[in-house]
PDB file of N, CA and C in Angstrom:
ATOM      1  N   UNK A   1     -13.263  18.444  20.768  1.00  0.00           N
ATOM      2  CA  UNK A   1     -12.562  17.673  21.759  1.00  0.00           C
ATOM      3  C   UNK A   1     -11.056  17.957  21.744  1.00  0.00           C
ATOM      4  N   UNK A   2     -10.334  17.719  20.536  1.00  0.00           N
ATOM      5  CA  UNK A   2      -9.121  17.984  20.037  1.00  0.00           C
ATOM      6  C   UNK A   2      -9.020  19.596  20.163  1.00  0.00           C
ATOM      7  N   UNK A   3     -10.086  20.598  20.164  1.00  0.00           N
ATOM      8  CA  UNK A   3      -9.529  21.814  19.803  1.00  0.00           C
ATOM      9  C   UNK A   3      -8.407  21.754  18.388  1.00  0.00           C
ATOM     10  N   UNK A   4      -8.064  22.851  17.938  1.00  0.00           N
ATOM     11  CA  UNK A   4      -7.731  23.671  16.488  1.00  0.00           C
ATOM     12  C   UNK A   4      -5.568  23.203  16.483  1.00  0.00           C
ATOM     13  N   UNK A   5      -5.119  23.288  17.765  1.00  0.00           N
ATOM     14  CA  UNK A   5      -3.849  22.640  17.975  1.00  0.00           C
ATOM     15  C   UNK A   5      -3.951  21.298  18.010  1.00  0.00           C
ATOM     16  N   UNK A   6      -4.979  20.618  18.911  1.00  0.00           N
ATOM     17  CA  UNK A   6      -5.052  19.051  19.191  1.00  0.00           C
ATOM     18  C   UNK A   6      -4.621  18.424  17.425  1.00  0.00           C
ATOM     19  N   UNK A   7      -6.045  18.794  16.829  1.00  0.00           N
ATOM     20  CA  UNK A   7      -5.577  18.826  15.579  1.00  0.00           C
ATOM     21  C   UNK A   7      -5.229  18.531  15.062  1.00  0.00           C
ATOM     22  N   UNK A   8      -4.428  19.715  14.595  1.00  0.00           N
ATOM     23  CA  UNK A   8      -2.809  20.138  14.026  1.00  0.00           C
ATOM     24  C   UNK A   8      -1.780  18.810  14.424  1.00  0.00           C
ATOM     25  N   UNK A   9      -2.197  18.921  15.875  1.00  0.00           N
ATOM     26  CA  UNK A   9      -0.690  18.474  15.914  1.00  0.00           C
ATOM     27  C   UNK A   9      -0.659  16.372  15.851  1.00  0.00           C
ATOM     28  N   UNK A  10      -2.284  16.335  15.956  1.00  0.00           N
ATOM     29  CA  UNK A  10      -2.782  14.885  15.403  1.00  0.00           C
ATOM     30  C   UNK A  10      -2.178  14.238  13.875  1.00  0.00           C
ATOM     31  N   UNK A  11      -2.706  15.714  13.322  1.00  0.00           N
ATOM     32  CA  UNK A  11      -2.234  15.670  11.744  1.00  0.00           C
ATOM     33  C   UNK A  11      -0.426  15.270  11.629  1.00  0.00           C
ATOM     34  N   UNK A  12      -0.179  16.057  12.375  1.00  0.00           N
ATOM     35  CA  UNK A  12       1.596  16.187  12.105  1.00  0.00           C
ATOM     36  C   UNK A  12       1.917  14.580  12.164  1.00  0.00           C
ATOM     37  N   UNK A  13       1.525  14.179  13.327  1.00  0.00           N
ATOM     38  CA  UNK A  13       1.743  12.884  13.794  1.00  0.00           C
ATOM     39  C   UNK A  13       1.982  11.845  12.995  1.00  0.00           C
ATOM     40  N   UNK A  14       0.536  11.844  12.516  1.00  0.00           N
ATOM     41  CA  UNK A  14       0.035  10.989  11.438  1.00  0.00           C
ATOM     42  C   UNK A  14       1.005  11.102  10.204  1.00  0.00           C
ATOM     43  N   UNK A  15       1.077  12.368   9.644  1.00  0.00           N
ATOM     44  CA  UNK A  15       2.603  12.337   9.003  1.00  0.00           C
ATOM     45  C   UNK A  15       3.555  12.097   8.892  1.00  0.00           C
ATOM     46  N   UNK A  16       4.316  12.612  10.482  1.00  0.00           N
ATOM     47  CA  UNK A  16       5.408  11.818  10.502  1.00  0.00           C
ATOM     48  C   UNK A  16       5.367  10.000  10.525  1.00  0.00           C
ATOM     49  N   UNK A  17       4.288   9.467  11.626  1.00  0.00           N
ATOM     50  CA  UNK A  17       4.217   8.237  11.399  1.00  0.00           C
ATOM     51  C   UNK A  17       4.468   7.191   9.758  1.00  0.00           C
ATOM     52  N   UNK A  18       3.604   7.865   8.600  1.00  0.00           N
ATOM     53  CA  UNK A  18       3.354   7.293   7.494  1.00  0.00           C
ATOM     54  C   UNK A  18       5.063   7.673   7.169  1.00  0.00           C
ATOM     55  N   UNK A  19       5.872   8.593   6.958  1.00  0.00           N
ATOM     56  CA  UNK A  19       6.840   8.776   6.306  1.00  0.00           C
ATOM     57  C   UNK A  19       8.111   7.850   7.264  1.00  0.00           C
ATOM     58  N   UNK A  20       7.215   7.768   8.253  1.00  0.00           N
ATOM     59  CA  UNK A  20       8.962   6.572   9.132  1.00  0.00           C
ATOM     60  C   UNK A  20       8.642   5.563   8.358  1.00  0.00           C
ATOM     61  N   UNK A  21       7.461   5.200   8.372  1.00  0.00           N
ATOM     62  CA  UNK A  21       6.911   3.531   8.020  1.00  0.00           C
ATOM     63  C   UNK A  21       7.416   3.653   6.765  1.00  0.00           C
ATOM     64  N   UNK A  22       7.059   4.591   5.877  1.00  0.00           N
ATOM     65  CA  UNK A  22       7.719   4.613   4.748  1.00  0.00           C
ATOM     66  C   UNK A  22       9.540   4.582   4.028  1.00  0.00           C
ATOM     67  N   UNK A  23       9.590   4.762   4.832  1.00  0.00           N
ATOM     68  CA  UNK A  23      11.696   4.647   5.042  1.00  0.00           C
ATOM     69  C   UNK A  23      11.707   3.244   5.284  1.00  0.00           C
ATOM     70  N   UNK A  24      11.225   2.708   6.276  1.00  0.00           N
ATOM     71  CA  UNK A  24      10.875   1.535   6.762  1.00  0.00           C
ATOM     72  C   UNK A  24      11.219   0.199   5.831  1.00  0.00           C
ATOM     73  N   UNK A  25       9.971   0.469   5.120  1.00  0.00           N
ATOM     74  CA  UNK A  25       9.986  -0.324   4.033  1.00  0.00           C
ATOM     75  C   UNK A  25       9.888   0.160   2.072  1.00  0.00           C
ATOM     76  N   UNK A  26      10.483   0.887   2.179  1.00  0.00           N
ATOM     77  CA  UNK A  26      10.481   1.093   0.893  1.00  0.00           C
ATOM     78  C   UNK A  26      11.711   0.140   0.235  1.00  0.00           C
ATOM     79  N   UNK A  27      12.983  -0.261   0.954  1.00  0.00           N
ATOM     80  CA  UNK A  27      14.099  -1.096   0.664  1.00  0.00           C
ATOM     81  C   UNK A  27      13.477  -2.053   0.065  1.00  0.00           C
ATOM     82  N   UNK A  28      12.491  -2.675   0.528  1.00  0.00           N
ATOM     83  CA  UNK A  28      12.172  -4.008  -0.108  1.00  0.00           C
ATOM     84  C   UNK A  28      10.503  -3.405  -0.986  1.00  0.00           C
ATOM     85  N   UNK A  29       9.880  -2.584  -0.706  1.00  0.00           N
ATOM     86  CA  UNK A  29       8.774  -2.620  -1.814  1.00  0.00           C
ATOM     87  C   UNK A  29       8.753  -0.950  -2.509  1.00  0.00           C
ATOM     88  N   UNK A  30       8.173  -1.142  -3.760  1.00  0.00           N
ATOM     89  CA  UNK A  30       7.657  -0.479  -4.608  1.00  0.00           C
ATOM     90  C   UNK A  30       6.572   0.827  -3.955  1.00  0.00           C
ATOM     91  N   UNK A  31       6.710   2.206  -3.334  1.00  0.00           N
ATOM     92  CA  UNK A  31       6.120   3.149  -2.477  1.00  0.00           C
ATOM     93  C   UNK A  31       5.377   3.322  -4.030  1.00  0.00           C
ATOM     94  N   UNK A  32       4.060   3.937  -3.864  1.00  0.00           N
ATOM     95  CA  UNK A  32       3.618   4.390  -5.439  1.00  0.00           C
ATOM     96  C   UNK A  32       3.359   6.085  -4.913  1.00  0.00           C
ATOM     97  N   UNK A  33       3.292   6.856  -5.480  1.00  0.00           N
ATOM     98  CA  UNK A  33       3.014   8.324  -5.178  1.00  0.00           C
ATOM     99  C   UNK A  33       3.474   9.169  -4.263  1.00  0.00           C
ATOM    100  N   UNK A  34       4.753   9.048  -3.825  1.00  0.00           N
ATOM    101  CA  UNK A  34       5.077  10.016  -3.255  1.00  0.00           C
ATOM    102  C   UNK A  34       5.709  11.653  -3.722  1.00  0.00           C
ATOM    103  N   UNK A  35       5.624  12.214  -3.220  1.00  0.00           N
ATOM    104  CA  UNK A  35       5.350  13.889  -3.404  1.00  0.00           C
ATOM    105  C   UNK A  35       7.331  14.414  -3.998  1.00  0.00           C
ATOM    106  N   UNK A  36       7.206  15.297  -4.570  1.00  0.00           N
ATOM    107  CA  UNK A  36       8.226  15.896  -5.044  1.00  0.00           C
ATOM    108  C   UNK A  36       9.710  15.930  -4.327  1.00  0.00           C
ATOM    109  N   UNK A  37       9.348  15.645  -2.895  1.00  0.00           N
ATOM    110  CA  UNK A  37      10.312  15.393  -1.754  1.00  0.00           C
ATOM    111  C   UNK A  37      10.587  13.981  -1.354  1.00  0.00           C
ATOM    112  N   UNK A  38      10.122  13.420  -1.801  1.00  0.00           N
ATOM    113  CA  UNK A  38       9.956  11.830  -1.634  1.00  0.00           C
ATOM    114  C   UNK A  38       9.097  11.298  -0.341  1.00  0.00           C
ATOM    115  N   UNK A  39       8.743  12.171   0.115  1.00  0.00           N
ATOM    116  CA  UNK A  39       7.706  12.261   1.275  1.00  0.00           C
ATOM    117  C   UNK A  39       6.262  11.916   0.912  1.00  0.00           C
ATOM    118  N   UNK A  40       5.549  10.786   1.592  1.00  0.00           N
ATOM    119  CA  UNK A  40       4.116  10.788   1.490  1.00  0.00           C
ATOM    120  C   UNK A  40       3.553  11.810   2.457  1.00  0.00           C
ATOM    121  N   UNK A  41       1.930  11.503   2.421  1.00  0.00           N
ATOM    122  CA  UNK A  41       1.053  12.251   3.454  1.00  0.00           C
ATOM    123  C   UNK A  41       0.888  11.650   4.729  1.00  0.00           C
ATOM    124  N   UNK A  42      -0.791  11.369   5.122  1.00  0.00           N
ATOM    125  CA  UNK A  42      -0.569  10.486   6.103  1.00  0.00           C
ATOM    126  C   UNK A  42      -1.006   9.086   6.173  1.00  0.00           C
ATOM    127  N   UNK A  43      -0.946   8.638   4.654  1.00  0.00           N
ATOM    128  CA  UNK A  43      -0.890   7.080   4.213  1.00  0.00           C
ATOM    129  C   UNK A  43       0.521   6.722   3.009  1.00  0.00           C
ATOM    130  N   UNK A  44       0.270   5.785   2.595  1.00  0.00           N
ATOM    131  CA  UNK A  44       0.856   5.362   1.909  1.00  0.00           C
ATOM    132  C   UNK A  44       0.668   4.006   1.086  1.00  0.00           C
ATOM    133  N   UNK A  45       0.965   3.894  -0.459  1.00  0.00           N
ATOM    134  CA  UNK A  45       0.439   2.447  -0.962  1.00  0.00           C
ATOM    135  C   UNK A  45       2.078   2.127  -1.496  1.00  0.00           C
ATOM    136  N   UNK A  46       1.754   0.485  -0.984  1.00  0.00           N
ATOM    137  CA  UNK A  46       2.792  -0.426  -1.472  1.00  0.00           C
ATOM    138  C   UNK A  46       2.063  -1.047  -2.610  1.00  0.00           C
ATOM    139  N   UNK A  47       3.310  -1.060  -3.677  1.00  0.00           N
ATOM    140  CA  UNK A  47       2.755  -1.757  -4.765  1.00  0.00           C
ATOM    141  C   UNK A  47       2.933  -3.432  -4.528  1.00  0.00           C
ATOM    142  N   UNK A  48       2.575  -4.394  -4.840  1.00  0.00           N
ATOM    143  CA  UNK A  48       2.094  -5.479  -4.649  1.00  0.00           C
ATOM    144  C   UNK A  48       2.004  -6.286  -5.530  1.00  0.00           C
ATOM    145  N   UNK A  49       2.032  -5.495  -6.962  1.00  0.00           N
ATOM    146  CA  UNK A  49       1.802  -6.415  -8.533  1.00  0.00           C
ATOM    147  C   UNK A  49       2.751  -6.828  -8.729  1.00  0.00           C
ATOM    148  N   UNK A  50       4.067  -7.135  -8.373  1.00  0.00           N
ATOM    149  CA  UNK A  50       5.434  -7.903  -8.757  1.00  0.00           C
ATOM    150  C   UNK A  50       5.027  -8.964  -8.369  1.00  0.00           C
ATOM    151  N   UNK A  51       4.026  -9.563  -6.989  1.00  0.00           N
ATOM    152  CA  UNK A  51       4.411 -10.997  -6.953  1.00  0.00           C
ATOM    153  C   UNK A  51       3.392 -11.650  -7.189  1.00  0.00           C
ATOM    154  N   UNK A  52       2.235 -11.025  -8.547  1.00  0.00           N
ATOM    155  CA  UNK A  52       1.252 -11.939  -9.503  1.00  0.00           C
ATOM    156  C   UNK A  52       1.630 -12.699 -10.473  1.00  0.00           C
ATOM    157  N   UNK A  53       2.941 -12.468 -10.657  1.00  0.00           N
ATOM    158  CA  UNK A  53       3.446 -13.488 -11.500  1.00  0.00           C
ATOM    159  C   UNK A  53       3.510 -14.748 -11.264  1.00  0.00           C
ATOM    160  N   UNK A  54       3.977 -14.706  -9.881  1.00  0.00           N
ATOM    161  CA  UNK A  54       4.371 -15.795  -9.010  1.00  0.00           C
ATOM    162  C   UNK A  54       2.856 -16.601  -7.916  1.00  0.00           C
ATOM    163  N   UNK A  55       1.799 -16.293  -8.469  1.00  0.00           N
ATOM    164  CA  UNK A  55       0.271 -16.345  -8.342  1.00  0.00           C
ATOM    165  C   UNK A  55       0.378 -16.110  -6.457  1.00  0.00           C
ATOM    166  N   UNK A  56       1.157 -15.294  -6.262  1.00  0.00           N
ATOM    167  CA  UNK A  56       0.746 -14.384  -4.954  1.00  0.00           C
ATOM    168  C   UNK A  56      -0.330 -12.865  -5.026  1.00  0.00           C
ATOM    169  N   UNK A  57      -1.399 -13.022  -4.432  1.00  0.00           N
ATOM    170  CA  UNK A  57      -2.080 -11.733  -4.447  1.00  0.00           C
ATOM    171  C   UNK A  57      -1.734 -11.055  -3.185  1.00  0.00           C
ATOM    172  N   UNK A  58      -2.306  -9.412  -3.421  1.00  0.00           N
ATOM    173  CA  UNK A  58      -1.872  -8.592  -2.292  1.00  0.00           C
ATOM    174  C   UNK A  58      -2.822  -8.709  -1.206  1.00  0.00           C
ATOM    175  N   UNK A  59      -3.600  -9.977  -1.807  1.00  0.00           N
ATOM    176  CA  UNK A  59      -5.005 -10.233  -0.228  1.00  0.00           C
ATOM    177  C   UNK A  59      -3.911 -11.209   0.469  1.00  0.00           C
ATOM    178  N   UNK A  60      -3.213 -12.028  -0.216  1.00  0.00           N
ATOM    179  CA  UNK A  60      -2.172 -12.910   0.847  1.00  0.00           C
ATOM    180  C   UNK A  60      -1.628 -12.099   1.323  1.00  0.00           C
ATOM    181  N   UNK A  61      -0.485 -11.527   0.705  1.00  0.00           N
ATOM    182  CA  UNK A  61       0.009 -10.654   2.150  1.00  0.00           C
ATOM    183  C   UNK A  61      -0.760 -10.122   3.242  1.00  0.00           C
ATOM    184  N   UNK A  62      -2.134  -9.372   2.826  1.00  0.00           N
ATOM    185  CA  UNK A  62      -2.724  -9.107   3.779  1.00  0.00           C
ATOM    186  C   UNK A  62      -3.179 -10.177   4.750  1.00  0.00           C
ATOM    187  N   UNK A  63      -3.702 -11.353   4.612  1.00  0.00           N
ATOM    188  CA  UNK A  63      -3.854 -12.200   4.973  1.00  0.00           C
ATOM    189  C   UNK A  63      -2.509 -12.968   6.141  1.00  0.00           C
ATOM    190  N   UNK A  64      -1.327 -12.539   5.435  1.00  0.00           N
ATOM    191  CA  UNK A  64      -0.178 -12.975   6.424  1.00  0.00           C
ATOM    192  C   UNK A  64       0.085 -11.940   7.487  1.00  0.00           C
ATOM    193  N   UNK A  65      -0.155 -10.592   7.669  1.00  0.00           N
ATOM    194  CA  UNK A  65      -0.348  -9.612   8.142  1.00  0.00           C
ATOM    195  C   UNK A  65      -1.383  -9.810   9.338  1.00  0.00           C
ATOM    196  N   UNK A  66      -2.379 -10.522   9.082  1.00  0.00           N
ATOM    197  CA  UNK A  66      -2.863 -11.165  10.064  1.00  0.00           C
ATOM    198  C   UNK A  66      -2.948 -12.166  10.882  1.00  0.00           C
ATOM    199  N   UNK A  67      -1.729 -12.786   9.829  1.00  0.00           N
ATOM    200  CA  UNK A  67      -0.917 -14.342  10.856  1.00  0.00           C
ATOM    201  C   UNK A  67       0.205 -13.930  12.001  1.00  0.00           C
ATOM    202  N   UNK A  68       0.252 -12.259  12.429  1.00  0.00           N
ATOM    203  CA  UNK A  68       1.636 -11.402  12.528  1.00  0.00           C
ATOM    204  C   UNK A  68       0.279 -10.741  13.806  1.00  0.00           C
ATOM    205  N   UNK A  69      -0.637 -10.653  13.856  1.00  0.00           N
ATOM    206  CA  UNK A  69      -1.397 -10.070  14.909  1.00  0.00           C
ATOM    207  C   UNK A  69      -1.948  -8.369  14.337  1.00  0.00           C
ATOM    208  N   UNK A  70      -2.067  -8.485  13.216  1.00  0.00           N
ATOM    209  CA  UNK A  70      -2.164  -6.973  12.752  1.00  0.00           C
ATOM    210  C   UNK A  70      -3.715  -6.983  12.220  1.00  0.00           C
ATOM    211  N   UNK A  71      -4.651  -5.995  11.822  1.00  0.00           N
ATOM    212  CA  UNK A  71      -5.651  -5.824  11.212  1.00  0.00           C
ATOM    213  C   UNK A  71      -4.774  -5.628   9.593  1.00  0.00           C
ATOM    214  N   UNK A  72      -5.563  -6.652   9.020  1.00  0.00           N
ATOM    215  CA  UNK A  72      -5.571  -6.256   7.486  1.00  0.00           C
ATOM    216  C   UNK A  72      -5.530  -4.754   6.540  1.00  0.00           C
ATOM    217  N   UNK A  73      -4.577  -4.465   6.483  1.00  0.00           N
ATOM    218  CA  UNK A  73      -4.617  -2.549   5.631  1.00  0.00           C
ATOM    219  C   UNK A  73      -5.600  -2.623   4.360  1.00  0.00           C
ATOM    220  N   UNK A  74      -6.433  -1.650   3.906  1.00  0.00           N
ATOM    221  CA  UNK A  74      -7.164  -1.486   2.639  1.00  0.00           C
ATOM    222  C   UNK A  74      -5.871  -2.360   2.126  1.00  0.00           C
ATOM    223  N   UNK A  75      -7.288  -2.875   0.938  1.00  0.00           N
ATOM    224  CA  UNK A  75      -6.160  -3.410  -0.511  1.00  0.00           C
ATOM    225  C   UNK A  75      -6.688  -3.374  -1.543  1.00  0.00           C
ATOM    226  N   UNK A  76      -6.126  -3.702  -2.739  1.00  0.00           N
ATOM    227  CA  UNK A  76      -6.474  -2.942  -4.478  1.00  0.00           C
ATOM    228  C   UNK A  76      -7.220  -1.487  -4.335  1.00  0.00           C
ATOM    229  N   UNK A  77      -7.315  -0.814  -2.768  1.00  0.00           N
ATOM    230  CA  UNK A  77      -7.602   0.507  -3.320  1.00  0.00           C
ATOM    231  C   UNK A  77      -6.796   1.635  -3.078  1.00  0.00           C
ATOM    232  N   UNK A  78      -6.517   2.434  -3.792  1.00  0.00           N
ATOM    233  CA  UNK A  78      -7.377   2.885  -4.845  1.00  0.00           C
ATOM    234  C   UNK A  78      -6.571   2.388  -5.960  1.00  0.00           C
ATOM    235  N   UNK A  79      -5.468   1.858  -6.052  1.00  0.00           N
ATOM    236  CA  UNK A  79      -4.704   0.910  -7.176  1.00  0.00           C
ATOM    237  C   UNK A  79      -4.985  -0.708  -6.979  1.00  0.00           C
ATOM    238  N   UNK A  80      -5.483  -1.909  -7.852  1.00  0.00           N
ATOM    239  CA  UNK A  80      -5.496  -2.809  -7.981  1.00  0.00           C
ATOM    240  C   UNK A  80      -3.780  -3.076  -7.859  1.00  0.00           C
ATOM    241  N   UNK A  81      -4.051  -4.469  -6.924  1.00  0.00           N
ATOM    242  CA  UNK A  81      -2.699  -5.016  -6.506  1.00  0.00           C
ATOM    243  C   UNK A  81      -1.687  -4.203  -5.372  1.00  0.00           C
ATOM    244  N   UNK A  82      -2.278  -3.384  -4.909  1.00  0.00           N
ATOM    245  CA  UNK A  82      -1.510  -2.559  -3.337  1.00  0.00           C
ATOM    246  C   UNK A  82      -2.046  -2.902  -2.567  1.00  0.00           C
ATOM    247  N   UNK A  83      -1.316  -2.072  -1.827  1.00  0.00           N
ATOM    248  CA  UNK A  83      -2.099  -2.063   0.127  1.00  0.00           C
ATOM    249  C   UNK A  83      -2.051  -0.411   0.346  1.00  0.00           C
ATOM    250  N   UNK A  84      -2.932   0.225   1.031  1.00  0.00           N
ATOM    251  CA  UNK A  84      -2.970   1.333   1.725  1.00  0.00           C
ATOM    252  C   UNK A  84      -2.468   0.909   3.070  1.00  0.00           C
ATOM    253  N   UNK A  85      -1.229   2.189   3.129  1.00  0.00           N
ATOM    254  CA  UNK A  85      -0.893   1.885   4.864  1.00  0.00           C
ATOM    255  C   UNK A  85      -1.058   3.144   5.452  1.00  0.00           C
ATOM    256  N   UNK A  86      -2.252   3.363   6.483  1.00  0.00           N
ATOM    257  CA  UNK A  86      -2.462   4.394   7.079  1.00  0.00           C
ATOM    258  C   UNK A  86      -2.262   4.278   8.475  1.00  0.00           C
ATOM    259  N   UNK A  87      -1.096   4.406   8.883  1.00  0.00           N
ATOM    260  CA  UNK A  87      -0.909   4.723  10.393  1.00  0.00           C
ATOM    261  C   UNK A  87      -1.680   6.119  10.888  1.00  0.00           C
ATOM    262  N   UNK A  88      -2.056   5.698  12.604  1.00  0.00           N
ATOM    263  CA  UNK A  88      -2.794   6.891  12.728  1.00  0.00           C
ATOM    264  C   UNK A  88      -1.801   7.556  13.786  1.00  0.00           C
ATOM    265  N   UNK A  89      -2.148   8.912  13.966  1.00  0.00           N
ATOM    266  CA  UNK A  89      -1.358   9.641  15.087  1.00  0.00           C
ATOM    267  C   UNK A  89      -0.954   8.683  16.370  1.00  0.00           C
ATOM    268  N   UNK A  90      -2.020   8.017  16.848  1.00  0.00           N
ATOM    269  CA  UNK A  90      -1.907   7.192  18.472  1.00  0.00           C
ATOM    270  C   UNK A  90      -0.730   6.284  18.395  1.00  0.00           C
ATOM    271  N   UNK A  91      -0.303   5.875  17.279  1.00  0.00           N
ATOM    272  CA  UNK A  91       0.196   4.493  16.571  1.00  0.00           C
ATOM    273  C   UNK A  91       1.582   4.618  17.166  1.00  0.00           C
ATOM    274  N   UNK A  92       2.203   3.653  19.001  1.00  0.00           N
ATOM    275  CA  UNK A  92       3.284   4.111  19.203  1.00  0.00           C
ATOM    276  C   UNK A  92       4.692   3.532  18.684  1.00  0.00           C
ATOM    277  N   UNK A  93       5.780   4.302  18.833  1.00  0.00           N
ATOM    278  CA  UNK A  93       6.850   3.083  18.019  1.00  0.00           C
ATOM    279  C   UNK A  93       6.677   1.453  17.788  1.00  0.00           C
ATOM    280  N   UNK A  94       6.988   1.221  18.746  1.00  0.00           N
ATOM    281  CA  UNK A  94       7.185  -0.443  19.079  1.00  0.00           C
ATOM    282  C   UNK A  94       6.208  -0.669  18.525  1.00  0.00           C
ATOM    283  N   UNK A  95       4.885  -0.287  18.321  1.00  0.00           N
ATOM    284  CA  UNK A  95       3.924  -1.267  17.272  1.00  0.00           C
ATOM    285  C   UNK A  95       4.177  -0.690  15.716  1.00  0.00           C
ATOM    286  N   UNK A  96       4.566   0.013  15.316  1.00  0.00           N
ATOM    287  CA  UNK A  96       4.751   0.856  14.078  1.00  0.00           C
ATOM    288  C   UNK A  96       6.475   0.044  13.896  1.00  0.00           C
ATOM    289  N   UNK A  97       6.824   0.098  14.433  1.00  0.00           N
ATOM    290  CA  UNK A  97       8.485  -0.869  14.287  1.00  0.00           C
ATOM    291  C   UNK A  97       7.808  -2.390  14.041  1.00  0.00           C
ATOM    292  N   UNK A  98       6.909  -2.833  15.204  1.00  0.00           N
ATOM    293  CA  UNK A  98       6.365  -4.306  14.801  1.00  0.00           C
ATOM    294  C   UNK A  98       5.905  -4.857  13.466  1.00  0.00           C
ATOM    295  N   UNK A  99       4.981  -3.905  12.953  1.00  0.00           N
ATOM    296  CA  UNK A  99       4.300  -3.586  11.723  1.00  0.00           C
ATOM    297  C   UNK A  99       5.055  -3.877  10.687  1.00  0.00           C
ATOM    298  N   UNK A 100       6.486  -3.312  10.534  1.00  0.00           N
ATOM    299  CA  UNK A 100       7.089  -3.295   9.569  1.00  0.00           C
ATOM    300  C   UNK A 100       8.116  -3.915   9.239  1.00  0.00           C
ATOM    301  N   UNK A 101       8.128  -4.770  10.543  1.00  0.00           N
ATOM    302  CA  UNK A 101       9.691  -5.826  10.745  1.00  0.00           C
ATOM    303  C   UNK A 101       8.479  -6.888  10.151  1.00  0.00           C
ATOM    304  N   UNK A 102       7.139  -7.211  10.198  1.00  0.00           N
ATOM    305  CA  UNK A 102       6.197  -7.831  10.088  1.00  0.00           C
ATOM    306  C   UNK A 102       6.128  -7.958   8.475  1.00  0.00           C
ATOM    307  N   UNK A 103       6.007  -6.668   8.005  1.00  0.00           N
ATOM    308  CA  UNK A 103       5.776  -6.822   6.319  1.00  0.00           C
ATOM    309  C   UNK A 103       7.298  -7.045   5.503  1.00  0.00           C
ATOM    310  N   UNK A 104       8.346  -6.464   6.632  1.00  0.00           N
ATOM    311  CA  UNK A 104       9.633  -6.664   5.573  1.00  0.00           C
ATOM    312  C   UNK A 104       9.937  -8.359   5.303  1.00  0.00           C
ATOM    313  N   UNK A 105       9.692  -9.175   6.660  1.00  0.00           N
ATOM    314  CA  UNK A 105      10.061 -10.282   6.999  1.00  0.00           C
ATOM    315  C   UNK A 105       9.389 -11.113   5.854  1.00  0.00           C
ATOM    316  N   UNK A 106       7.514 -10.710   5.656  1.00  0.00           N
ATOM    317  CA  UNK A 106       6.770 -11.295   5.007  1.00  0.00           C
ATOM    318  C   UNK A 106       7.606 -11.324   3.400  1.00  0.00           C
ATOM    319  N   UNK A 107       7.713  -9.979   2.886  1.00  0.00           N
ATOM    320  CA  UNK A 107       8.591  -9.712   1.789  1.00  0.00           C
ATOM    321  C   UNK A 107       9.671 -10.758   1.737  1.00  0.00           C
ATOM    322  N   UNK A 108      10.554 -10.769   2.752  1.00  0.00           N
ATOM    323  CA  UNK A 108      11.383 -11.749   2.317  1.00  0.00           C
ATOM    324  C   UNK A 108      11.255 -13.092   2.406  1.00  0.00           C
ATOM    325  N   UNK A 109      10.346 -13.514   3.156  1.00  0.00           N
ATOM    326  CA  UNK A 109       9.727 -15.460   2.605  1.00  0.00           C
ATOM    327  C   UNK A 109       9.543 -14.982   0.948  1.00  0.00           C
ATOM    328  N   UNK A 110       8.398 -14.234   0.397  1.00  0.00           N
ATOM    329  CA  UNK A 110       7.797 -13.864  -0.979  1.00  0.00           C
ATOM    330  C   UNK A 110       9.049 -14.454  -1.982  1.00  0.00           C
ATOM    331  N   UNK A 111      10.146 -13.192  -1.443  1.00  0.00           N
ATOM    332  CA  UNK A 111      11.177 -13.658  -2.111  1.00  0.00           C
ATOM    333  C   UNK A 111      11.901 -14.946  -2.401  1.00  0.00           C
ATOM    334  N   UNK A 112      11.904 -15.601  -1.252  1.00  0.00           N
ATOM    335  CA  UNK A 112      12.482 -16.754  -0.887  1.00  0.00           C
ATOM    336  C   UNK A 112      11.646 -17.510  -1.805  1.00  0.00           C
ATOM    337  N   UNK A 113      10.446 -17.829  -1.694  1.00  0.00           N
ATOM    338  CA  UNK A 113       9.626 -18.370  -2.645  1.00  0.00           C
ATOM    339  C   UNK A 113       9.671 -18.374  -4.003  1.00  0.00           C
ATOM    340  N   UNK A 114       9.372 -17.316  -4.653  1.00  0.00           N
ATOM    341  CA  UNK A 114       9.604 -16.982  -5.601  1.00  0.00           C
ATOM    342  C   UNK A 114      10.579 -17.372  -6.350  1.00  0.00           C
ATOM    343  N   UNK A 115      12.438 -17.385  -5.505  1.00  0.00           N
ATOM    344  CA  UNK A 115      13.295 -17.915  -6.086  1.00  0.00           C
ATOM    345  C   UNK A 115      13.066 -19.141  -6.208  1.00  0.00           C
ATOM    346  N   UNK A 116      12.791 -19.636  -4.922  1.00  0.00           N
ATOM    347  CA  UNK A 116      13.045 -21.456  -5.644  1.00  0.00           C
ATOM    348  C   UNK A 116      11.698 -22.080  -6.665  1.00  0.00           C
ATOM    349  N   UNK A 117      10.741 -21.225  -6.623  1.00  0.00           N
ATOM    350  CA  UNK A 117       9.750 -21.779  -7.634  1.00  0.00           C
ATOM    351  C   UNK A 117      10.406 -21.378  -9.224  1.00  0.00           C
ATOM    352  N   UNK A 118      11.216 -20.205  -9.396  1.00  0.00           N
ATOM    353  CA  UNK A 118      11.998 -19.762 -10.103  1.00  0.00           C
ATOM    354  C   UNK A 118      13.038 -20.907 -10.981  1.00  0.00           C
ATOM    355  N   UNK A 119      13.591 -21.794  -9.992  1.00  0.00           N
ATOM    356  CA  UNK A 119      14.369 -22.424 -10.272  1.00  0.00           C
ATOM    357  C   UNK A 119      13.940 -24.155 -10.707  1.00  0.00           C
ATOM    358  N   UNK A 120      12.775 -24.409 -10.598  1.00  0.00           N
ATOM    359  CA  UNK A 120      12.083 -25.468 -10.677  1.00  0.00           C
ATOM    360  C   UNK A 120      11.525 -25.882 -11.867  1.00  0.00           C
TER     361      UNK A 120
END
């Protein structure tokens, strides 16, 4: 259907997509595995185990991710306590910008939380 360019150039996509998202939000979370360039492929896992201390799991976030209008990303795989974020080629800005104003925002309630239970 795609033909041998369609492809290709599906693939590229998908690449570039995961590595914006990844700039995106790496300020506020923990990227796990990225490549010698600091570049992922065409996913990416956020680490998630910083806020078990604070008896937040990475199914809540996912779970708030869906209070935000999003499908839930894999989670604990293939690392217990992440999320897999696989944007696909189709995936256009404005929802890939939504996505991530979505998880940074979530990040910072976490935080917010965290401090004042911190202080209690």
């Amino acid at each position: 259907m795609l033909g041998k360019l369609g492809i290709k150039n599906s693939t590229e996509m998908a690449i570039v997509n995961a590595n914006y998202m990844k700039t995106k939000l790496e300020k506020n979370f923990k990227i796990l595995y990225s490549g010698e360039n600091g570049r992922s492929a065409h996913e990416f896992i956020i680490d998630c185990r910083e806020f078990k201390k604070n008896n937040i799991e990475v199914v809540d976030i996912a779970k708030r991710l869906i209070d935000y209008g999003f499908h839930a990303p894999t989670v604990s795989f293939p690392v217990p306590g992440t999320m897999m974020i696989e944007p696909t080629e189709s995936e256009n800005l404005s929802e890939i910008d939504r996505f991530c104003d979505a998880l940074n925002s979530i990040f910072l309630r976490l935080h917010l939380k965290m401090n004042l239970t911190e202080k209690c």
